[in-house]
N, C-alpha and C. Protein backbone atom coordinates (compact mmCIF):
# COMPACT_ATOMS: atom_id res chain seq x y z
N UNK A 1 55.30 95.07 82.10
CA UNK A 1 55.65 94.40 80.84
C UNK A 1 54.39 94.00 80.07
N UNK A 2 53.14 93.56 81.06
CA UNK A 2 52.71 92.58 79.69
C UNK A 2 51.36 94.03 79.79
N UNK A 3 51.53 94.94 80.46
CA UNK A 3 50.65 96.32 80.15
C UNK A 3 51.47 96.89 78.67
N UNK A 4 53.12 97.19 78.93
CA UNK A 4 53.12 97.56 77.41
C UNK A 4 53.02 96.99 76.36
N UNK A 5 52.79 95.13 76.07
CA UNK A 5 52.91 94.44 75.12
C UNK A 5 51.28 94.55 74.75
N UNK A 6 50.00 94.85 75.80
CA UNK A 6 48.76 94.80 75.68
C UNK A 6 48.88 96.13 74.72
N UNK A 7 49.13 97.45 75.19
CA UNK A 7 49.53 98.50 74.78
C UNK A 7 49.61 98.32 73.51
N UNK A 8 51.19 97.83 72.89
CA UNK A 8 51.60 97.78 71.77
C UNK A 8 50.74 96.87 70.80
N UNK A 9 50.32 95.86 71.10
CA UNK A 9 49.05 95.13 70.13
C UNK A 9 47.86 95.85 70.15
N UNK A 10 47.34 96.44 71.13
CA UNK A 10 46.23 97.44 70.54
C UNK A 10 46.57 98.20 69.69
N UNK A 11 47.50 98.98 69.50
CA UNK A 11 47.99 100.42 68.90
C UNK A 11 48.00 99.42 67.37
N UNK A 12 48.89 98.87 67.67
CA UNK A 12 49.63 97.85 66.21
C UNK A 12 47.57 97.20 65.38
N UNK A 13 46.97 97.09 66.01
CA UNK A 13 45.65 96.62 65.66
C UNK A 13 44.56 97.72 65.28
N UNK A 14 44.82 98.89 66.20
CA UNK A 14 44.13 99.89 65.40
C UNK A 14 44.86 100.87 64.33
N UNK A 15 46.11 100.63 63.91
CA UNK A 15 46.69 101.18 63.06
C UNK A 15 46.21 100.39 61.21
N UNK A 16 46.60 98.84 62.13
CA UNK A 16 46.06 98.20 60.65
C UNK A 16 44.08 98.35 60.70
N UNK A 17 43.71 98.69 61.51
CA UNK A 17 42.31 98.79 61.50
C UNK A 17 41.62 99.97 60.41
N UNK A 18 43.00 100.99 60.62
CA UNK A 18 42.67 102.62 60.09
C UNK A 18 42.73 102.56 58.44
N UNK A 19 43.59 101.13 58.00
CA UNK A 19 44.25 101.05 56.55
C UNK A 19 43.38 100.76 56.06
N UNK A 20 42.47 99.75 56.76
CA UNK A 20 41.74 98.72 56.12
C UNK A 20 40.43 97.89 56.70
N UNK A 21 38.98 98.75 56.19
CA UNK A 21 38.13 98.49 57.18
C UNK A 21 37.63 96.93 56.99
N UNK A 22 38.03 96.12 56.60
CA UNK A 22 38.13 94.85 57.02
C UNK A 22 38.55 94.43 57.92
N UNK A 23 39.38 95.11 58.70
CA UNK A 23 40.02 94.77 59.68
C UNK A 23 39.73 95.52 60.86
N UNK A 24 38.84 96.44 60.43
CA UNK A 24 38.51 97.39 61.34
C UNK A 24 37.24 96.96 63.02
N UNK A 25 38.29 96.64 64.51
CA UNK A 25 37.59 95.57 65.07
C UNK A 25 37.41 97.12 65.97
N UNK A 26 35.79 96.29 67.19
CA UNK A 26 35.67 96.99 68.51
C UNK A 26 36.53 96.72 69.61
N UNK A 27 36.73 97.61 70.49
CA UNK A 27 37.79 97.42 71.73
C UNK A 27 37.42 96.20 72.15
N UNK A 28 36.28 95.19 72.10
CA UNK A 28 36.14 93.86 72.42
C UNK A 28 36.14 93.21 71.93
N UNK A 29 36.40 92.96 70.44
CA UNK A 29 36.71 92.16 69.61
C UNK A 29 38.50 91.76 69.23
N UNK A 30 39.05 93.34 69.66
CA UNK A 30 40.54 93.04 69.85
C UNK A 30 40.71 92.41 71.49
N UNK A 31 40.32 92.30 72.26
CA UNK A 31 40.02 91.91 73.74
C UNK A 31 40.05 90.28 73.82
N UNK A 32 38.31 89.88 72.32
CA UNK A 32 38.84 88.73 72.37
C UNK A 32 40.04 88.06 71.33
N UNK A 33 40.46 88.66 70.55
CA UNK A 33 41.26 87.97 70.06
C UNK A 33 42.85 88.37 70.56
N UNK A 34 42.88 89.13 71.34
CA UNK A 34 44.13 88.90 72.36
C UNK A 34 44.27 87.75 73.34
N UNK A 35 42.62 87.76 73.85
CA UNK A 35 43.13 86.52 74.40
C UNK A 35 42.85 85.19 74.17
N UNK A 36 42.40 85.00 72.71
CA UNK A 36 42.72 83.48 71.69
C UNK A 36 44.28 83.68 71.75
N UNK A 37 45.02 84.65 71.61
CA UNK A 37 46.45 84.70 71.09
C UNK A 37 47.03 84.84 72.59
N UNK A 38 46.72 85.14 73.78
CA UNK A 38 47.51 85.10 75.24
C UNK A 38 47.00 83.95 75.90
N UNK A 39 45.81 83.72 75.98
CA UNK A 39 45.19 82.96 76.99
C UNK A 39 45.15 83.95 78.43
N UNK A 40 45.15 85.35 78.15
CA UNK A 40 44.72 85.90 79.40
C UNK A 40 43.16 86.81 79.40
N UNK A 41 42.51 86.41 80.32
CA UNK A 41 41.14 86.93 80.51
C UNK A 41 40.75 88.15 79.62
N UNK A 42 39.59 88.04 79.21
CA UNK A 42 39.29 89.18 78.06
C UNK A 42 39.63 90.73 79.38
N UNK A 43 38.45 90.22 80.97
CA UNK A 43 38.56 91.17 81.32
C UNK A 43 39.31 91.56 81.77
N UNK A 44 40.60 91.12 82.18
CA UNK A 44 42.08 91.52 82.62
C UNK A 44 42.31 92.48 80.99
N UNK A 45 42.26 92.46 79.95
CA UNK A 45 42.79 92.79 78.96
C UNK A 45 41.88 93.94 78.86
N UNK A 46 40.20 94.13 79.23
CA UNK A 46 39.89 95.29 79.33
C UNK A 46 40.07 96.34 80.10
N UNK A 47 40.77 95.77 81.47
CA UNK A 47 40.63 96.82 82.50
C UNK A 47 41.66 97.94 82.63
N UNK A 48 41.82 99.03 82.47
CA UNK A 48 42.61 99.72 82.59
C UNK A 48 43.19 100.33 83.81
């Protein structure tokens, strides 16, 4: 579950990333702001 919700907020983050390079973040910058918004470890959120 919370692999496809990590899943689905990356995808959903580099889609708006592609529209609009203001928004356009690195795989660790969406890492940390997943986990301002989960409270789960950046590196749990990096590890695949």
């Amino acid at each position: 579950m919370l692999q496809e919700q990590r899943q689905y907020l990356i995808q959903l983050i580099e889609r708006l990333s592609a529209g609009n390079a203001v928004l356009a973040l690195t795989p660790a910058e969406v890492a940390q702001q997943l986990h301002e918004w989960t409270g789960i470890p950046v590196e749990q959120i990096m590890a695949d």
